[in-house]
C-alpha atoms as a PDB file:
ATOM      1  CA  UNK A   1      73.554 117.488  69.298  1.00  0.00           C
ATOM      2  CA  UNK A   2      70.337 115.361  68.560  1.00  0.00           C
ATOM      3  CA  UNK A   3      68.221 116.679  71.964  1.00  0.00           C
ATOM      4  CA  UNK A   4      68.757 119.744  72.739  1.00  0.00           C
ATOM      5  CA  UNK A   5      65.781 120.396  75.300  1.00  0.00           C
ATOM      6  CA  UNK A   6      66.322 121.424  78.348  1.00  0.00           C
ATOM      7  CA  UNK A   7      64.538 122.269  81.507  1.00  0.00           C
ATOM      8  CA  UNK A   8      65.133 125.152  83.794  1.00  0.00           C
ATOM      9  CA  UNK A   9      63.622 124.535  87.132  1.00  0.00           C
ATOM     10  CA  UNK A  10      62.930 127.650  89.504  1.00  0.00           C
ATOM     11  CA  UNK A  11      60.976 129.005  92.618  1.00  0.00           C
ATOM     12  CA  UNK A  12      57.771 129.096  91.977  1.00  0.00           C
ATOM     13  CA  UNK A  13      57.928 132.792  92.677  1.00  0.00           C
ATOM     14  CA  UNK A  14      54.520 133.621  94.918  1.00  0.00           C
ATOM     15  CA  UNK A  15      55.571 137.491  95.463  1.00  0.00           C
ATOM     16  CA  UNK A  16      57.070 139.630  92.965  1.00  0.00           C
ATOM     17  CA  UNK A  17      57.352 142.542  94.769  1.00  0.00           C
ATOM     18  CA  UNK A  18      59.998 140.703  97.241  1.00  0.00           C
ATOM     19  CA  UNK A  19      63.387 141.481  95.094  1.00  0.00           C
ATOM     20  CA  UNK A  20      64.857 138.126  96.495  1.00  0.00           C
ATOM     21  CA  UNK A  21      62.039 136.902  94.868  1.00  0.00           C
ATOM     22  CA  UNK A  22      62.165 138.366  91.708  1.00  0.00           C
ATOM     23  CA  UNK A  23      65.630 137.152  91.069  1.00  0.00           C
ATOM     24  CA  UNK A  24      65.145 133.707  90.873  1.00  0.00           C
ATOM     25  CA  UNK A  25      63.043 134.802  87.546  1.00  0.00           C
ATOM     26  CA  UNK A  26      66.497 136.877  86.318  1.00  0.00           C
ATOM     27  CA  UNK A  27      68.543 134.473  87.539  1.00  0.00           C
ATOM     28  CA  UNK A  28      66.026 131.594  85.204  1.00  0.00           C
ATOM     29  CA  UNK A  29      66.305 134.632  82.233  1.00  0.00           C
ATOM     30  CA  UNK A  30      69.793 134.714  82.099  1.00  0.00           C
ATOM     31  CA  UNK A  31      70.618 131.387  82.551  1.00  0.00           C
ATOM     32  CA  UNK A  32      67.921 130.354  79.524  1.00  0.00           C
ATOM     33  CA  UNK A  33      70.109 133.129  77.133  1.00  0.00           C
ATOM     34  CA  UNK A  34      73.251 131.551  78.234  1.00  0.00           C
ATOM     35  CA  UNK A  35      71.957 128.124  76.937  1.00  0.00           C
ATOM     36  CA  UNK A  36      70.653 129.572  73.540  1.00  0.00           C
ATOM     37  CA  UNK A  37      74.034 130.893  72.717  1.00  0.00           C
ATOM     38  CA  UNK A  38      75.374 127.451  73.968  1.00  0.00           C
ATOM     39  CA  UNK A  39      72.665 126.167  70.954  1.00  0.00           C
ATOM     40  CA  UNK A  40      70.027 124.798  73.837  1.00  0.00           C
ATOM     41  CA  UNK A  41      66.473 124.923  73.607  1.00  0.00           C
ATOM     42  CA  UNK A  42      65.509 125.701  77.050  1.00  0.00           C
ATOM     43  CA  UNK A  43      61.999 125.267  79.003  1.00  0.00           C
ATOM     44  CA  UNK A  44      61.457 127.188  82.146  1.00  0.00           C
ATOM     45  CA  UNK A  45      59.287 125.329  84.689  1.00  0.00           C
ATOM     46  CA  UNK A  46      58.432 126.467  88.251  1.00  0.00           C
ATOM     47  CA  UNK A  47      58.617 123.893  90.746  1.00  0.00           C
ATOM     48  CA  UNK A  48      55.257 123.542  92.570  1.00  0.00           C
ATOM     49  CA  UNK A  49      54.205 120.874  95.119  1.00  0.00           C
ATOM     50  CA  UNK A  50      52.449 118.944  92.727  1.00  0.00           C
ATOM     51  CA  UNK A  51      55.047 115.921  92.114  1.00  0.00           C
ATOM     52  CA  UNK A  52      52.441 113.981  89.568  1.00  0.00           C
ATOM     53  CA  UNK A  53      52.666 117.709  87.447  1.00  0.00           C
ATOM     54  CA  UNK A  54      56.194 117.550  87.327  1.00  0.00           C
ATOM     55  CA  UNK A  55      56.416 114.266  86.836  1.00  0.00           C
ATOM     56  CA  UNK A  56      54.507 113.734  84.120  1.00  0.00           C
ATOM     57  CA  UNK A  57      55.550 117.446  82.251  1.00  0.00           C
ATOM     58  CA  UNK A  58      59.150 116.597  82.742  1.00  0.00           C
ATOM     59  CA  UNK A  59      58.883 113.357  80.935  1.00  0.00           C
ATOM     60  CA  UNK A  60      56.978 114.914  78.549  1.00  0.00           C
ATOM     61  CA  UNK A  61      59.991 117.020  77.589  1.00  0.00           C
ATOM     62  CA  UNK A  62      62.731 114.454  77.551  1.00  0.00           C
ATOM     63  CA  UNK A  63      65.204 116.689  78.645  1.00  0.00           C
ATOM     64  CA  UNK A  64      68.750 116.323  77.785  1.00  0.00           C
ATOM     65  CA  UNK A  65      69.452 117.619  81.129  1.00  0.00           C
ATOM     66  CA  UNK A  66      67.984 119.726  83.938  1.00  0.00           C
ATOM     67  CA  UNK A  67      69.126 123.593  85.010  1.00  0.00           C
ATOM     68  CA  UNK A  68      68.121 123.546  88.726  1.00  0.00           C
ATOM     69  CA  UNK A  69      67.976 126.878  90.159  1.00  0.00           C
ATOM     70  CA  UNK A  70      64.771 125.799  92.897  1.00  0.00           C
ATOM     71  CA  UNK A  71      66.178 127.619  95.772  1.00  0.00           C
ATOM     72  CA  UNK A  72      62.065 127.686  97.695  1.00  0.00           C
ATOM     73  CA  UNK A  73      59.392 125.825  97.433  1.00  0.00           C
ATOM     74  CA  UNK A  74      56.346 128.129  97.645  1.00  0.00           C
ATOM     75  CA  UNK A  75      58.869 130.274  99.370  1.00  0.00           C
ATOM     76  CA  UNK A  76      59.741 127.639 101.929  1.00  0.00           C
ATOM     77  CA  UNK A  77      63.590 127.215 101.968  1.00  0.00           C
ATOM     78  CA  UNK A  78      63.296 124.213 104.034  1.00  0.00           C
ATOM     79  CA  UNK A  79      61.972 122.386 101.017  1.00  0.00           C
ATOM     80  CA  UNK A  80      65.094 123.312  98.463  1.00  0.00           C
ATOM     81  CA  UNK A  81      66.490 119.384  98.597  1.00  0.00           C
ATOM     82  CA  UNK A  82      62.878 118.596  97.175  1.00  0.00           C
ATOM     83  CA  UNK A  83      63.897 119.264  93.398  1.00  0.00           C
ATOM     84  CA  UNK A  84      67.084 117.583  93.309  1.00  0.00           C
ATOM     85  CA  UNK A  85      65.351 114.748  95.250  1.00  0.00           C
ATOM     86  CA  UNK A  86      63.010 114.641  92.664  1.00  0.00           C
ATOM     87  CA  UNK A  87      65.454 114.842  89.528  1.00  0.00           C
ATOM     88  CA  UNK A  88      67.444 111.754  91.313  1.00  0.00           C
ATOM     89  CA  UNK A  89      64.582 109.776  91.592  1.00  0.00           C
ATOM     90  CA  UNK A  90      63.609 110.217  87.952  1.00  0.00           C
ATOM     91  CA  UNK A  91      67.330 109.235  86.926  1.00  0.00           C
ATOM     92  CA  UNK A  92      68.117 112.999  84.947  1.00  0.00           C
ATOM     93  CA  UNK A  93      71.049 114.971  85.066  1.00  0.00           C
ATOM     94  CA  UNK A  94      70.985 117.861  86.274  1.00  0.00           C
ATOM     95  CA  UNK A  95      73.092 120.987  87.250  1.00  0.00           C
ATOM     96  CA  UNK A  96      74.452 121.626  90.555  1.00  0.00           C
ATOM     97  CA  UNK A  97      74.186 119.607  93.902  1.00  0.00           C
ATOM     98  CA  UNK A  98      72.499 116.837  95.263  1.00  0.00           C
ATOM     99  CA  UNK A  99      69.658 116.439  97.220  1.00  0.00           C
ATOM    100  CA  UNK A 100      71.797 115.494 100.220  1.00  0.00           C
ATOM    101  CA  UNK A 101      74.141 118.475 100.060  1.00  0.00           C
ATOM    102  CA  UNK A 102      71.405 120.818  99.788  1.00  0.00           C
ATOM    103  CA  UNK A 103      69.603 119.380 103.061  1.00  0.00           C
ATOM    104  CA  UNK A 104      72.902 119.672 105.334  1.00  0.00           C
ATOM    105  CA  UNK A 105      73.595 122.921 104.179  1.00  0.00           C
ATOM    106  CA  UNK A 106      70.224 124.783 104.008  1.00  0.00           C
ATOM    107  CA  UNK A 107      69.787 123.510 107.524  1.00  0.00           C
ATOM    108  CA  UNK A 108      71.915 125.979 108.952  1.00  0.00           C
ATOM    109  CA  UNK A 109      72.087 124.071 112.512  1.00  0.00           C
ATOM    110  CA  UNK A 110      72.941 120.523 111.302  1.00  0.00           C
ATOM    111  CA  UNK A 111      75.417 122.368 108.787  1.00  0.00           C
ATOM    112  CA  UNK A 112      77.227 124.048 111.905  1.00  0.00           C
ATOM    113  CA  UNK A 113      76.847 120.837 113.672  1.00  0.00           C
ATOM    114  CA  UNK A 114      78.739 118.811 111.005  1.00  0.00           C
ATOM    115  CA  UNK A 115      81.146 121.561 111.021  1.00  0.00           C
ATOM    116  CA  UNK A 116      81.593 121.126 114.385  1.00  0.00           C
ATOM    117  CA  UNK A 117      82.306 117.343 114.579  1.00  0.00           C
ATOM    118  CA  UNK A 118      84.982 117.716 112.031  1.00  0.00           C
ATOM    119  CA  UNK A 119      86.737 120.372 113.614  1.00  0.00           C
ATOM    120  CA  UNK A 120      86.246 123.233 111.633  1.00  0.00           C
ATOM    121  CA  UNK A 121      85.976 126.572 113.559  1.00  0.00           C
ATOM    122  CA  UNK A 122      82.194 128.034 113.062  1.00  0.00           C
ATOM    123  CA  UNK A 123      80.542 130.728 115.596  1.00  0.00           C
ATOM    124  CA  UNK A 124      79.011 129.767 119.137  1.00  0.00           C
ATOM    125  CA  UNK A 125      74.964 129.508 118.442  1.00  0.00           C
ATOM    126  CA  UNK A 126      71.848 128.639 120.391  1.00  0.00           C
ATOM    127  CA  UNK A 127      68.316 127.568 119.219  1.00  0.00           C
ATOM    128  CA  UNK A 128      65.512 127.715 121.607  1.00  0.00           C
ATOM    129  CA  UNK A 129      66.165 123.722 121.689  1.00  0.00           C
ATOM    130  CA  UNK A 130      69.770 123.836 123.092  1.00  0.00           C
ATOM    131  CA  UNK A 131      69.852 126.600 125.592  1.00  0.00           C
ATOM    132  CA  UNK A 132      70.360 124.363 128.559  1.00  0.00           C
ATOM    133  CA  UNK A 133      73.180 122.110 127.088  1.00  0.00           C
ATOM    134  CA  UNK A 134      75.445 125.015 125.678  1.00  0.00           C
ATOM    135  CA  UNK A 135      77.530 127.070 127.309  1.00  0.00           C
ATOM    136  CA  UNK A 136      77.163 130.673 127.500  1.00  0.00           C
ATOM    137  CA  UNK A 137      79.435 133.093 126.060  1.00  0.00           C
ATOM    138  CA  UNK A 138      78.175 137.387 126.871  1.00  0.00           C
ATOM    139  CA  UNK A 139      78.581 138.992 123.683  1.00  0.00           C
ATOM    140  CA  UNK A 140      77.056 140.399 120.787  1.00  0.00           C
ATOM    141  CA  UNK A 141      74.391 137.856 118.854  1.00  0.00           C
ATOM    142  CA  UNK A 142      73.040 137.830 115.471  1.00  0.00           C
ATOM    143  CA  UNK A 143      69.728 136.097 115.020  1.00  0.00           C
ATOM    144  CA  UNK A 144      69.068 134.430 111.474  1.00  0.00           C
ATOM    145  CA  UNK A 145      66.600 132.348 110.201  1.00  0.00           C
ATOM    146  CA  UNK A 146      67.587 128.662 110.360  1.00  0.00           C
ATOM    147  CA  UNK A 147      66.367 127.743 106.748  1.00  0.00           C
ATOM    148  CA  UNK A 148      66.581 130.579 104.511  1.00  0.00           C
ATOM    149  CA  UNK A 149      69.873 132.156 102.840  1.00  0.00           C
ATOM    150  CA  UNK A 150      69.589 135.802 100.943  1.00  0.00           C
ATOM    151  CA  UNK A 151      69.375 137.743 104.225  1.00  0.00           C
ATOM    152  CA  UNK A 152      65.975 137.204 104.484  1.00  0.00           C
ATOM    153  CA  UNK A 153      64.790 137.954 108.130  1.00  0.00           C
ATOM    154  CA  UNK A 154      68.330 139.942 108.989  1.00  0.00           C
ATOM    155  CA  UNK A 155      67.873 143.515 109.479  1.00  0.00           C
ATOM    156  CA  UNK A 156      69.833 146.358 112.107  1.00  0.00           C
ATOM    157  CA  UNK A 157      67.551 144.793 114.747  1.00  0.00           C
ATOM    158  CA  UNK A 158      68.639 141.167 113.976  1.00  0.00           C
ATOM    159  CA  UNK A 159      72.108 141.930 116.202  1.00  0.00           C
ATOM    160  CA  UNK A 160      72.098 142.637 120.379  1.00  0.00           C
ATOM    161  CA  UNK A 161      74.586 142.200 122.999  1.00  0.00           C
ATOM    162  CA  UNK A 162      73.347 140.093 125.820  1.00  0.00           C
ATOM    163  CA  UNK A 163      74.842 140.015 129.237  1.00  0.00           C
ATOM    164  CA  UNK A 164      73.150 136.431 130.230  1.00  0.00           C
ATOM    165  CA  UNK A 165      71.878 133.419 128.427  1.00  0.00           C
ATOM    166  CA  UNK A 166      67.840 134.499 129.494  1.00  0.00           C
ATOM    167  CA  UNK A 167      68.577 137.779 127.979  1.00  0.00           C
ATOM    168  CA  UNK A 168      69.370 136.132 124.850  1.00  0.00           C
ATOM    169  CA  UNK A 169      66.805 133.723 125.247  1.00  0.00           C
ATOM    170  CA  UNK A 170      64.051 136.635 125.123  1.00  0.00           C
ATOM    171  CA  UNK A 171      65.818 137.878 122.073  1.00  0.00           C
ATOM    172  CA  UNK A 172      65.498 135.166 120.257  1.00  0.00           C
ATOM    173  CA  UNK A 173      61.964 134.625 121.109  1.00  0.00           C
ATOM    174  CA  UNK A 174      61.298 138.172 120.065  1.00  0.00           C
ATOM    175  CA  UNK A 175      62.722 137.894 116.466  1.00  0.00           C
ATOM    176  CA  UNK A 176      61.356 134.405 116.325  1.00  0.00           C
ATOM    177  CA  UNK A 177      57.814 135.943 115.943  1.00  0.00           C
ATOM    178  CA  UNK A 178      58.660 138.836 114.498  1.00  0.00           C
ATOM    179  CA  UNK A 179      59.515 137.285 111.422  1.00  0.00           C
ATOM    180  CA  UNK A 180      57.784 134.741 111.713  1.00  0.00           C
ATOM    181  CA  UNK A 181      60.504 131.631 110.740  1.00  0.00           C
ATOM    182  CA  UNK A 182      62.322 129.318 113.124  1.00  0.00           C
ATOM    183  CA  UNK A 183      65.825 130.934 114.206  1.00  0.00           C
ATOM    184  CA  UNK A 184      68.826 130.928 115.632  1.00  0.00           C
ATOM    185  CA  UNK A 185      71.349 133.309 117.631  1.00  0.00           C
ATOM    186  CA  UNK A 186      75.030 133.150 116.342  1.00  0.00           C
ATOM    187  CA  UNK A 187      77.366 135.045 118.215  1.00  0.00           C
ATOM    188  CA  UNK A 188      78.874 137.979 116.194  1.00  0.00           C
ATOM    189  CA  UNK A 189      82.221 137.800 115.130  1.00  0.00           C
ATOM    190  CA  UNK A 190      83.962 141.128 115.061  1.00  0.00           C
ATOM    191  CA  UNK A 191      86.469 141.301 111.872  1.00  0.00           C
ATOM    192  CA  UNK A 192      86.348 140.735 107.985  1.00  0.00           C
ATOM    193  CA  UNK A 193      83.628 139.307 105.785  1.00  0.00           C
ATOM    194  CA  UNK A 194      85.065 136.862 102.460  1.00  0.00           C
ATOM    195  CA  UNK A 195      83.152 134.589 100.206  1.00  0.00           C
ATOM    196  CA  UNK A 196      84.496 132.020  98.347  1.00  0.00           C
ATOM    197  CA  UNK A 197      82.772 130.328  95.283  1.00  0.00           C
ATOM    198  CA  UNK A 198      83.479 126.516  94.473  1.00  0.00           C
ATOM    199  CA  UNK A 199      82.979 124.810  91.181  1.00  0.00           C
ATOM    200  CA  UNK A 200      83.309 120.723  91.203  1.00  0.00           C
ATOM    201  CA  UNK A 201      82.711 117.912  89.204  1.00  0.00           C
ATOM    202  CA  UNK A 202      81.410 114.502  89.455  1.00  0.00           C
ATOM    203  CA  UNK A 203      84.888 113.158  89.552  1.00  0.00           C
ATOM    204  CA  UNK A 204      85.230 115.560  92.821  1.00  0.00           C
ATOM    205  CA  UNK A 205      87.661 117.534  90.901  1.00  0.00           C
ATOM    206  CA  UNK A 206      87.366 121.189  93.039  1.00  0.00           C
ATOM    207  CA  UNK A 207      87.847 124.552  91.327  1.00  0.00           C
ATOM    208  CA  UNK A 208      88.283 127.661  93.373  1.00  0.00           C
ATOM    209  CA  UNK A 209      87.317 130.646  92.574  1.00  0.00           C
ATOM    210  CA  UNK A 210      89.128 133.967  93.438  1.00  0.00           C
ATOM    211  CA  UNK A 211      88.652 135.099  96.871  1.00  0.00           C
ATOM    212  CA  UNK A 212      86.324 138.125  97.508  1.00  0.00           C
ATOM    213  CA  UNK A 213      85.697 139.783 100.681  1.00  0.00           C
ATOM    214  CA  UNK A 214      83.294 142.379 101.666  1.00  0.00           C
ATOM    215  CA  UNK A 215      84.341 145.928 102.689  1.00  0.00           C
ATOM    216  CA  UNK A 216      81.975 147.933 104.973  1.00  0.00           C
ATOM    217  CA  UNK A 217      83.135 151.116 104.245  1.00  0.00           C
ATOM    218  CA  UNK A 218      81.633 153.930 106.615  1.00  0.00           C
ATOM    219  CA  UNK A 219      79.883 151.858 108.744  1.00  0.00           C
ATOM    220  CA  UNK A 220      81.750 153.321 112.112  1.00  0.00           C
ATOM    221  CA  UNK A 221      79.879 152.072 114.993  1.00  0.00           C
ATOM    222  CA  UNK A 222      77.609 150.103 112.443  1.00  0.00           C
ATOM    223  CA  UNK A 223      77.735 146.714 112.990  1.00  0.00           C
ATOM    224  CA  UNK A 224      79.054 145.120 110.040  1.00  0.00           C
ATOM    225  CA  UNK A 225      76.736 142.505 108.852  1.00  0.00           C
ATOM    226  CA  UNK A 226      74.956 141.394 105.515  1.00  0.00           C
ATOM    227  CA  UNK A 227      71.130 142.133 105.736  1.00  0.00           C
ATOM    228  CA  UNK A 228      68.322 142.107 103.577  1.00  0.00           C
ATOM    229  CA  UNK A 229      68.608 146.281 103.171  1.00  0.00           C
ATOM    230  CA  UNK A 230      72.833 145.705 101.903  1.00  0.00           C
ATOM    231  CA  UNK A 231      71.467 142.396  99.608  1.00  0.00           C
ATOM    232  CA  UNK A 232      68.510 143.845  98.008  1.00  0.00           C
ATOM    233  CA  UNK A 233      67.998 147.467  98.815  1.00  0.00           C
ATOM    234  CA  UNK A 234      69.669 149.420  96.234  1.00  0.00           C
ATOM    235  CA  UNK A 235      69.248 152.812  98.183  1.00  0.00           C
ATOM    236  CA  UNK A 236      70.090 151.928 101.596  1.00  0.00           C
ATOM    237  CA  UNK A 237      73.299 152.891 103.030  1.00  0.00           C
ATOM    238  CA  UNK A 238      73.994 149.377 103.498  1.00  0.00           C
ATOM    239  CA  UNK A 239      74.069 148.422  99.852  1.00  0.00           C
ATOM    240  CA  UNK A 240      75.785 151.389  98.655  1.00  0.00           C
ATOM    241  CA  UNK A 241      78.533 150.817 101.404  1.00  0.00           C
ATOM    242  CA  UNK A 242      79.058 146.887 101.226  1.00  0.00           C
ATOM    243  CA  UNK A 243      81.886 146.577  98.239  1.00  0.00           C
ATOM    244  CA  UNK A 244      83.493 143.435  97.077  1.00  0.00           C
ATOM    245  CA  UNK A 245      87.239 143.396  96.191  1.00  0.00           C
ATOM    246  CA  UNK A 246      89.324 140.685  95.055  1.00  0.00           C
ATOM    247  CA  UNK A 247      92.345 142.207  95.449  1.00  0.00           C
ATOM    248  CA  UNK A 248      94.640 141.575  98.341  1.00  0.00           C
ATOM    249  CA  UNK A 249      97.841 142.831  99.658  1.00  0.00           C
ATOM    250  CA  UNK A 250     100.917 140.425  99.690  1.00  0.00           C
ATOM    251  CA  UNK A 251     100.269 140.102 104.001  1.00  0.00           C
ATOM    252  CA  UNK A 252      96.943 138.261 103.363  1.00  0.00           C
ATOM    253  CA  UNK A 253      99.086 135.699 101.253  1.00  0.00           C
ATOM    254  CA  UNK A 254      99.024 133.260 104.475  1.00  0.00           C
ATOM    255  CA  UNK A 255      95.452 133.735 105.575  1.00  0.00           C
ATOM    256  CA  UNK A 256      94.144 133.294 101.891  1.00  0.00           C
ATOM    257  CA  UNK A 257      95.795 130.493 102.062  1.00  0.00           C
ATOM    258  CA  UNK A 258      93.891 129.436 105.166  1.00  0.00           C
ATOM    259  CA  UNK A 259      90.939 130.308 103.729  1.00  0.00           C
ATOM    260  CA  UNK A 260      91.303 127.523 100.645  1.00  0.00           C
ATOM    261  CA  UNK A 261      92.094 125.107 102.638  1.00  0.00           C
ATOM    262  CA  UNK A 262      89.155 125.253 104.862  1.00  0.00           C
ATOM    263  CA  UNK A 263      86.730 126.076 101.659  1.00  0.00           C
ATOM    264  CA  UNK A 264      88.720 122.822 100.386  1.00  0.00           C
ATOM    265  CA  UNK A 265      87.520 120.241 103.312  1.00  0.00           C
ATOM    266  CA  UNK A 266      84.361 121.709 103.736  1.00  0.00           C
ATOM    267  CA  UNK A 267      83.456 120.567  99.916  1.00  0.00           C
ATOM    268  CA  UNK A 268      84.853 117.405 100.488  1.00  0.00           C
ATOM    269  CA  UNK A 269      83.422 116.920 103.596  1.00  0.00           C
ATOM    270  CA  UNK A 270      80.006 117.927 102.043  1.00  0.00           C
ATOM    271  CA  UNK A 271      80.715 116.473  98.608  1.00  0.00           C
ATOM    272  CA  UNK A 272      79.558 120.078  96.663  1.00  0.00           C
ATOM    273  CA  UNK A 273      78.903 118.701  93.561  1.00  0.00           C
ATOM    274  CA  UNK A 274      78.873 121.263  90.905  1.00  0.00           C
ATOM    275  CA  UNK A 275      79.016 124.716  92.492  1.00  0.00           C
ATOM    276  CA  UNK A 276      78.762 126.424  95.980  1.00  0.00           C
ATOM    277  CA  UNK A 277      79.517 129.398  97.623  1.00  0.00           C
ATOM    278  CA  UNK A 278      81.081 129.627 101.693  1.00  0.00           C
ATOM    279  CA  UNK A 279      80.625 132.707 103.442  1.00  0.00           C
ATOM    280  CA  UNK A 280      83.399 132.951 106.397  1.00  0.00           C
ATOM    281  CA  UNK A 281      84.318 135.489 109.053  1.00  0.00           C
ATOM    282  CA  UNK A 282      87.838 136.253 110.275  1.00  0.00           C
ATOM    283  CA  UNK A 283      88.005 137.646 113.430  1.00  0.00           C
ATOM    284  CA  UNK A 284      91.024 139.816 114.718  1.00  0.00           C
ATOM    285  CA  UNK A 285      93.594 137.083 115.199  1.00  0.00           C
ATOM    286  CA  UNK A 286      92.701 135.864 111.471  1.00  0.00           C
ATOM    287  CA  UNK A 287      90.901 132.815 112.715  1.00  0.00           C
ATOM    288  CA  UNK A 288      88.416 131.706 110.226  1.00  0.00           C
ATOM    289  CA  UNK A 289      84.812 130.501 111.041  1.00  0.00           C
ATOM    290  CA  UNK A 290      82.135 129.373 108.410  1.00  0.00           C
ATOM    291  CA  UNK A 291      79.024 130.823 108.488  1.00  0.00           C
ATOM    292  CA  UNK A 292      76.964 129.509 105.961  1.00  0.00           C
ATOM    293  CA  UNK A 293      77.688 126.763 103.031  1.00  0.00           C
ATOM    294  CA  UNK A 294      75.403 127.653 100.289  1.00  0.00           C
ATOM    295  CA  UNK A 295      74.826 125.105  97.909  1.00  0.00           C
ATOM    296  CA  UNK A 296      73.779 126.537  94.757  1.00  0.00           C
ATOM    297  CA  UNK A 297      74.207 129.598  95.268  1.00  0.00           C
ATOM    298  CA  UNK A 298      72.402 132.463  93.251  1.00  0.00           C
ATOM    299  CA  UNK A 299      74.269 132.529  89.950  1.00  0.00           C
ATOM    300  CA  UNK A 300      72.785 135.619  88.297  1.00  0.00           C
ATOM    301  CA  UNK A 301      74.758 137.951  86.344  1.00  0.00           C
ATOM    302  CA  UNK A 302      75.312 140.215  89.570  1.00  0.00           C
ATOM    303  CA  UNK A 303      75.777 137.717  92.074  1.00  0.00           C
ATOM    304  CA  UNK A 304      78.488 136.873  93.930  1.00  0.00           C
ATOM    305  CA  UNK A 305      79.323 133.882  91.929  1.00  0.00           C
ATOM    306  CA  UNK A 306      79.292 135.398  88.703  1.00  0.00           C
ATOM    307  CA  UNK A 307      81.705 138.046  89.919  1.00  0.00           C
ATOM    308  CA  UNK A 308      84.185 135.390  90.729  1.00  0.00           C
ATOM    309  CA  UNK A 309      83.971 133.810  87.633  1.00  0.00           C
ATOM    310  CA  UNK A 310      84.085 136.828  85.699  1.00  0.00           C
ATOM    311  CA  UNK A 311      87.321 137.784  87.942  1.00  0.00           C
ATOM    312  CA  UNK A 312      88.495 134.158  87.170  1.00  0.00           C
ATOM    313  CA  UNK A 313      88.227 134.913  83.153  1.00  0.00           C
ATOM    314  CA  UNK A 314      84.780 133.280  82.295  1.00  0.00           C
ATOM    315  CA  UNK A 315      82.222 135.363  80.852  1.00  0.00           C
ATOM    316  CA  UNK A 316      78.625 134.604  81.618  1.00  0.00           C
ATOM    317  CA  UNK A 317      78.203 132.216  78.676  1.00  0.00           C
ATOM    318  CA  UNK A 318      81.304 130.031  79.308  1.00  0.00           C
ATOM    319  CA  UNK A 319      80.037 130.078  83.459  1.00  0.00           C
ATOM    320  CA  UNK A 320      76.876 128.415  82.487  1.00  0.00           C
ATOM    321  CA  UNK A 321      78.427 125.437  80.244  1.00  0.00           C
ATOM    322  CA  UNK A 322      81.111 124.653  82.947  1.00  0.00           C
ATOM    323  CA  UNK A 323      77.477 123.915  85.003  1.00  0.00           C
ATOM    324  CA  UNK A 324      76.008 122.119  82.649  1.00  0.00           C
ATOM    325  CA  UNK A 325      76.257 118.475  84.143  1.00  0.00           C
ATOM    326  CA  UNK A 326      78.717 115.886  81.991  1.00  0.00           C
END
């Protein structure tokens, strides 16, 4: 292996006492001690908005390939596609998706729409854009950030049932500047929580990984939901009481098979280039609906992705080469 540089690109983290934060710089740890035992010498380099920096420090380097793990951009998730964008433009390989698969996705409402036109089942929403063309359904509705993923902005008062579309309306227009990001309501679908993490190749040669879904144990009247308190804080009662199992009784053989094959059109349909995670709800009659496609998906050591790997038989080390881009 004559050049054995190689760059891994990350948030340019602004606030370290934000945990979602701080694990983009794990995440950017681990991943650089994964490529030394894979005999890589790795560079870690935050992504700013200075393009001529980047430029010119990249080529600098002469990286045999790049590691992207930019999730923000000065903690903007709207601006995610910028470092792939970037990496195509300079003509260097790099790990995980392209620029155009992290725009659809990260864009939570042209995702769904795309979604949508193809066919595939994903929950009734409303922006403050399309209240008067959709049709209203009464309901429970969770409001989420349209551009960020890692439960930022979700919390116990991110969920309300509305009786009428105005009532939802002023909902949304409360959270809106509460937290202070651009949003959207999704209505709440009542039943079980899965994730599914994809590996592909440039060939378009798709690898799924074992099934997990999330168990809310306890929650009783709680509504069962991801936030930021069952992501990141470790002594909530939401974190201590969301559990991931990969193990299924033999009734959920038809369902998980459902499940790939949705996972399955949605990365072709997207073209997920190197790895991805779907997040999907199943309501009571085990209809599916995507929630979110994440495209590059956190791939720390106690992610969700690395869990299914592990599950799969990879351990950290062989994870990280099957990355690396060929």
């Amino acid at each position: 292996m004559k050049n054995k540089k190689v760059i891994i690109l990350h948030n340019n983290v602004l606030d370290k006492s934000f945990k979602d934060e701080l694990d983009n710089l794990i995440e950017s740890e681990e991943v650089s001690q994964a490529l030394i035992g894979l005999g890589y010498e790795p560079i870690k380099l935050a992504f700013i908005n200075n393009i001529d920096f980047l430029i010119n420090k990249t080529q600098k380097i002469k990286p045999k390939f790049v590691f992207n793990l930019v999730e923000t951009v000065n903690g903007d998730g709207r601006l995610a596609h910028f470092a792939p964008a970037l990496l195509e433009h300079l003509d260097i390989p790099f790990s995980g998706c392209s620029s155009t698969a992290i725009f659809l996705t990260s864009n939570k409402i042209l995702c769904k729409q795309i979604l949508k036109n193809h066919g595939i089942p994903t929950p009734l929403w409303f922006t403050l854009t399309n209240f008067k063309t959709e049709k209203f359904q009464k309901g429970n509705y969770i409001v989420k950030p349209i551009w960020e993923d890692a439960s930022i902005g979700i919390d116990s008062e991110s969920i309300k049932y509305c009786n009428t579309k105005n009532e939802l309306l002023i909902f949304l227009e409360t959270r809106e500047k509460k937290i202070k990001k651009e949003c959207m309501a999704e209505f709440y679908i009542d039943g079980r929580e899965f994730n599914i993490s994809v590996i592909s190749d440039k060939n378009k040669k798709i690898k799924i990984l074992p099934i997990a879904e999330i168990v809310f144990t306890n929650y009783n009247d709680k509504f069962k939901i991801i936030d930021y308190n069952a992501k990141w804080n470790e002594d909530s009662f939401e974190y201590k009481n969301t559990n991931r199992t990969f193990e299924f009784p033999k009734n959920d053989k038809i369902l998980l098979k459902k499940l790939k094959d949705i996972v399955l059109k949605c990365a072709q349909i997207f073209e997920l280039q190197g790895y991805s995670r779907i997040d999907l709800r199943v309501d009571k009659n085990n209809k599916p609906y995507i929630l979110e496609i994440n495209a590059n998906p956190c791939i720390s050591k106690n992610a969700g992705f690395a869990a299914a790997a592990q599950y799969a038989g990879y351990d950290y080390k062989k994870l990280i080469f099957s990355l690396i881009p060929k």
